[in-house]
Structures are given as C-alpha cells and as structure tokens.
N, C-alpha and C. Protein backbone atom coordinates (compact mmCIF):
# COMPACT_ATOMS: atom_id res chain seq x y z
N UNK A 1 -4.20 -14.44 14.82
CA UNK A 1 -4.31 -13.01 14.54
C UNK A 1 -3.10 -12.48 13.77
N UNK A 2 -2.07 -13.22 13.98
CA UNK A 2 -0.59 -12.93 13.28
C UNK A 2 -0.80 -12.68 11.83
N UNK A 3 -1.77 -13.69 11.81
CA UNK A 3 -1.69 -13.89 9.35
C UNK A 3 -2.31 -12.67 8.88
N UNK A 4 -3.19 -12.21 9.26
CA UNK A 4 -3.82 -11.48 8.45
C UNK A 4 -2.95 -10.13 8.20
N UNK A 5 -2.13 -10.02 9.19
CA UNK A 5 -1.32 -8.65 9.27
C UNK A 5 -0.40 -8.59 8.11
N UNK A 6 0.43 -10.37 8.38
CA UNK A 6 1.27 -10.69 7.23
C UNK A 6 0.84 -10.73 5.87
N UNK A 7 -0.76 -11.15 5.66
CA UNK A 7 -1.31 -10.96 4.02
C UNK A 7 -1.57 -9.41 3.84
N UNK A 8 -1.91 -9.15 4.63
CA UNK A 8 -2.30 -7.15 4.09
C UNK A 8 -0.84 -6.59 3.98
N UNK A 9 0.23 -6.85 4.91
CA UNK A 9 1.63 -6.53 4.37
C UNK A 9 2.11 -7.00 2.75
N UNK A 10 2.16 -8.16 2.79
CA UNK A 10 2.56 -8.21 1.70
C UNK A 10 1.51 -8.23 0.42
N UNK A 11 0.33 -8.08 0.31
CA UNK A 11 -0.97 -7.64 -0.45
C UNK A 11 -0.37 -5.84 -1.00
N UNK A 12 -0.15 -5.41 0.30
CA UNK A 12 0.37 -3.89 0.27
C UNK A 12 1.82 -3.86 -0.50
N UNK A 13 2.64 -4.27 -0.22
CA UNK A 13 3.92 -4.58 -1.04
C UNK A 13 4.16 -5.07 -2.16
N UNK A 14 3.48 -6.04 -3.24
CA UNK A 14 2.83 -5.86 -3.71
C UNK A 14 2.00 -4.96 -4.88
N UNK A 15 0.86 -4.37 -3.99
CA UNK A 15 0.61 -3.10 -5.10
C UNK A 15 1.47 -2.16 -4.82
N UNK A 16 2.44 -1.84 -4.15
CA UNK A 16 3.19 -0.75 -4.14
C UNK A 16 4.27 -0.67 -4.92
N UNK A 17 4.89 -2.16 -5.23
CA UNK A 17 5.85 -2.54 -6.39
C UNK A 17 5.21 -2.55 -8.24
N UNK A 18 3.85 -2.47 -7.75
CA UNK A 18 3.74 -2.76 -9.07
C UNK A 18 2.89 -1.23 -9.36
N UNK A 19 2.67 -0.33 -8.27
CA UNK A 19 2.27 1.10 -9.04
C UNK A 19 3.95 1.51 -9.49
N UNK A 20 4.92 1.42 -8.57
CA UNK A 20 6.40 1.55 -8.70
C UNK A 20 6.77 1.51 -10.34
N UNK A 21 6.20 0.41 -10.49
CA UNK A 21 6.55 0.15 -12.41
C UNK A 21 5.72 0.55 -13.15
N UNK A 22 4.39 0.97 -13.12
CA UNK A 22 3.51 1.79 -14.06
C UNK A 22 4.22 2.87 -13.87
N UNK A 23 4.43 3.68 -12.96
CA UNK A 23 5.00 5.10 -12.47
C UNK A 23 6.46 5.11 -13.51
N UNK A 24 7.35 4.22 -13.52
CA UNK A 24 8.25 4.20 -14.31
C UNK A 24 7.99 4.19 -15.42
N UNK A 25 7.06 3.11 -15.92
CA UNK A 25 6.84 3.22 -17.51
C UNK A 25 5.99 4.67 -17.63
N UNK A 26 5.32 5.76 -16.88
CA UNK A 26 4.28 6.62 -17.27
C UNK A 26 4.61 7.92 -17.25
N UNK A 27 6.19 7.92 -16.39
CA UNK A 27 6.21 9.24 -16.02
C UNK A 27 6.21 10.30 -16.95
N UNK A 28 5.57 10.27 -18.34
CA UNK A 28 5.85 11.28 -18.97
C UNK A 28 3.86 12.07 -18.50
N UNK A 29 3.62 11.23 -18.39
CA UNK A 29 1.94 11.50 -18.04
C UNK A 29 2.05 11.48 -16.40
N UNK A 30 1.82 13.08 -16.34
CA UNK A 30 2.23 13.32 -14.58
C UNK A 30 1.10 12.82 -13.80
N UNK A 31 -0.08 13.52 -14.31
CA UNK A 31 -1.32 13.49 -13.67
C UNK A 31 -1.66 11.55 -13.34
N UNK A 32 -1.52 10.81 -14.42
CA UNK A 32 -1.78 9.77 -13.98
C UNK A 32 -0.43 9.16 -12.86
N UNK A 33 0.56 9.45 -13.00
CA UNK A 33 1.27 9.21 -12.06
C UNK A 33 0.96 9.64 -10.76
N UNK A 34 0.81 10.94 -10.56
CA UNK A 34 0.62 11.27 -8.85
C UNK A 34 -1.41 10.85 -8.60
N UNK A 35 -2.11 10.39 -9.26
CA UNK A 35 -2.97 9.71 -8.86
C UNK A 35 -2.94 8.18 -8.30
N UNK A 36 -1.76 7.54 -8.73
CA UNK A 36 -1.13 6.41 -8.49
C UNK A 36 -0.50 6.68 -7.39
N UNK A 37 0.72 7.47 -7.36
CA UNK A 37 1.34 7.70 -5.89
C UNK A 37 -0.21 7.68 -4.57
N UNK A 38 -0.90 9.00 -5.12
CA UNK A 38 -2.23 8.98 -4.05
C UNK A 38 -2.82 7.53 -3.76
N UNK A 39 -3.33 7.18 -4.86
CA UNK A 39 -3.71 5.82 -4.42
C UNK A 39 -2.91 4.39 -3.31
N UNK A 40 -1.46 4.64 -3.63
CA UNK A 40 -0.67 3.61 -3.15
C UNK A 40 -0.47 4.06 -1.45
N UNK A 41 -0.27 5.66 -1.57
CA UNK A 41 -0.21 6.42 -0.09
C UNK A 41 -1.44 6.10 0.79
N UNK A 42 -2.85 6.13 0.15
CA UNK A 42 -3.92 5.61 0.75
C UNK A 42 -3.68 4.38 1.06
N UNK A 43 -3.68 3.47 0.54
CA UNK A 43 -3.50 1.83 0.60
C UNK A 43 -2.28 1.58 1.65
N UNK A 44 -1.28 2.31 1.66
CA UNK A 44 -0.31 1.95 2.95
C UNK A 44 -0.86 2.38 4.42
N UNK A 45 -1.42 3.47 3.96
CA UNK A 45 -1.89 4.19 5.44
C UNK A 45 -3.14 3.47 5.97
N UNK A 46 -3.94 2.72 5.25
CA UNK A 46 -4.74 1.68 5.63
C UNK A 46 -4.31 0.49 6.31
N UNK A 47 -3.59 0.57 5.78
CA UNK A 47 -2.72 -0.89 5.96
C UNK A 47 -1.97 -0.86 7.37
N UNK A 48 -1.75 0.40 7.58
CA UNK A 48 -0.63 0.44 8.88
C UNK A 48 -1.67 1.07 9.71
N UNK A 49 -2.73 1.47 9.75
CA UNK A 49 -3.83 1.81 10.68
C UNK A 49 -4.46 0.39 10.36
N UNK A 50 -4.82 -0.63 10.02
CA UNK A 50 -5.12 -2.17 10.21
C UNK A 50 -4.10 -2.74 10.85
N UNK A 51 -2.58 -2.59 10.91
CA UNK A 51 -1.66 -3.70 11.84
C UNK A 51 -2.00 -2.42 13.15
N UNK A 52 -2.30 -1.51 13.11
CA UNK A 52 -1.91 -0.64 14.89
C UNK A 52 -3.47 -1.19 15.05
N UNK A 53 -4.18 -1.77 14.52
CA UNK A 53 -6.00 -1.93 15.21
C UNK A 53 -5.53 -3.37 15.99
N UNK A 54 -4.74 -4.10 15.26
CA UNK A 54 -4.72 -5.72 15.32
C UNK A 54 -3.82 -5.51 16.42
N UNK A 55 -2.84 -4.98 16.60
CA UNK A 55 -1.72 -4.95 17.66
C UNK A 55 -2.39 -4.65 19.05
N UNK A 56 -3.81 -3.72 19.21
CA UNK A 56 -4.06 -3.14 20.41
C UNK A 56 -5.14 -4.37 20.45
N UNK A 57 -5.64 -5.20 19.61
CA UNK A 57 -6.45 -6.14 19.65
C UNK A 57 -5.20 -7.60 20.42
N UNK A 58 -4.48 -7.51 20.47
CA UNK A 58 -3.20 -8.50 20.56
C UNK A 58 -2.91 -7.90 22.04
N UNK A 59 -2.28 -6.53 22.12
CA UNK A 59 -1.82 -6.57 23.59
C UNK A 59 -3.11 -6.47 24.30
C-alpha cells in the first residue's frame, strides 16, 4: 500500500515543477498562468486527499 502513495507524490511533484516553468516562461500571459496555478492546486489537493484515504486504509 506504501507505493502507490510514493508514485502519486512524486507524479504530483513532478507536474508541479514543470507548471513552475511554463508559469516562468508565461508570466506575461496572466490568465493562462493562474489557470495553471488552478490546475496544479487541484492536482495537489487530490493527491493529499488520496495519501489521507490510504493512511485511514493503513491504520
């Protein structure tokens, strides 16, 4: 049950490094930037409501 937590972590880390560098190369284009932030904020908060599902599945 341990792995899967560790691939969606770093799956998540990941796209979060690499919206990180579109966001750098884009920031002159806001709108596509904070649709990126939104997107990456969704994708973490998934991600950390999937390790708290697996953890209560564990204890």
């Amino acid at each position: 049950m341990i792995e899967p937590i560790e691939m969606t972590m770093s799956g998540t880390n990941t796209i979060t490094s690499a919206a990180s560098v579109i966001i750098w190369q884009t920031e002159t284009t806001g709108s596509l930037t904070n649709f990126i932030i939104d997107a990456v904020q969704m994708i973490e908060s998934k991600a950390s409501t999937r390790i708290d599902q697996t953890e209560m599945v564990i204890n």
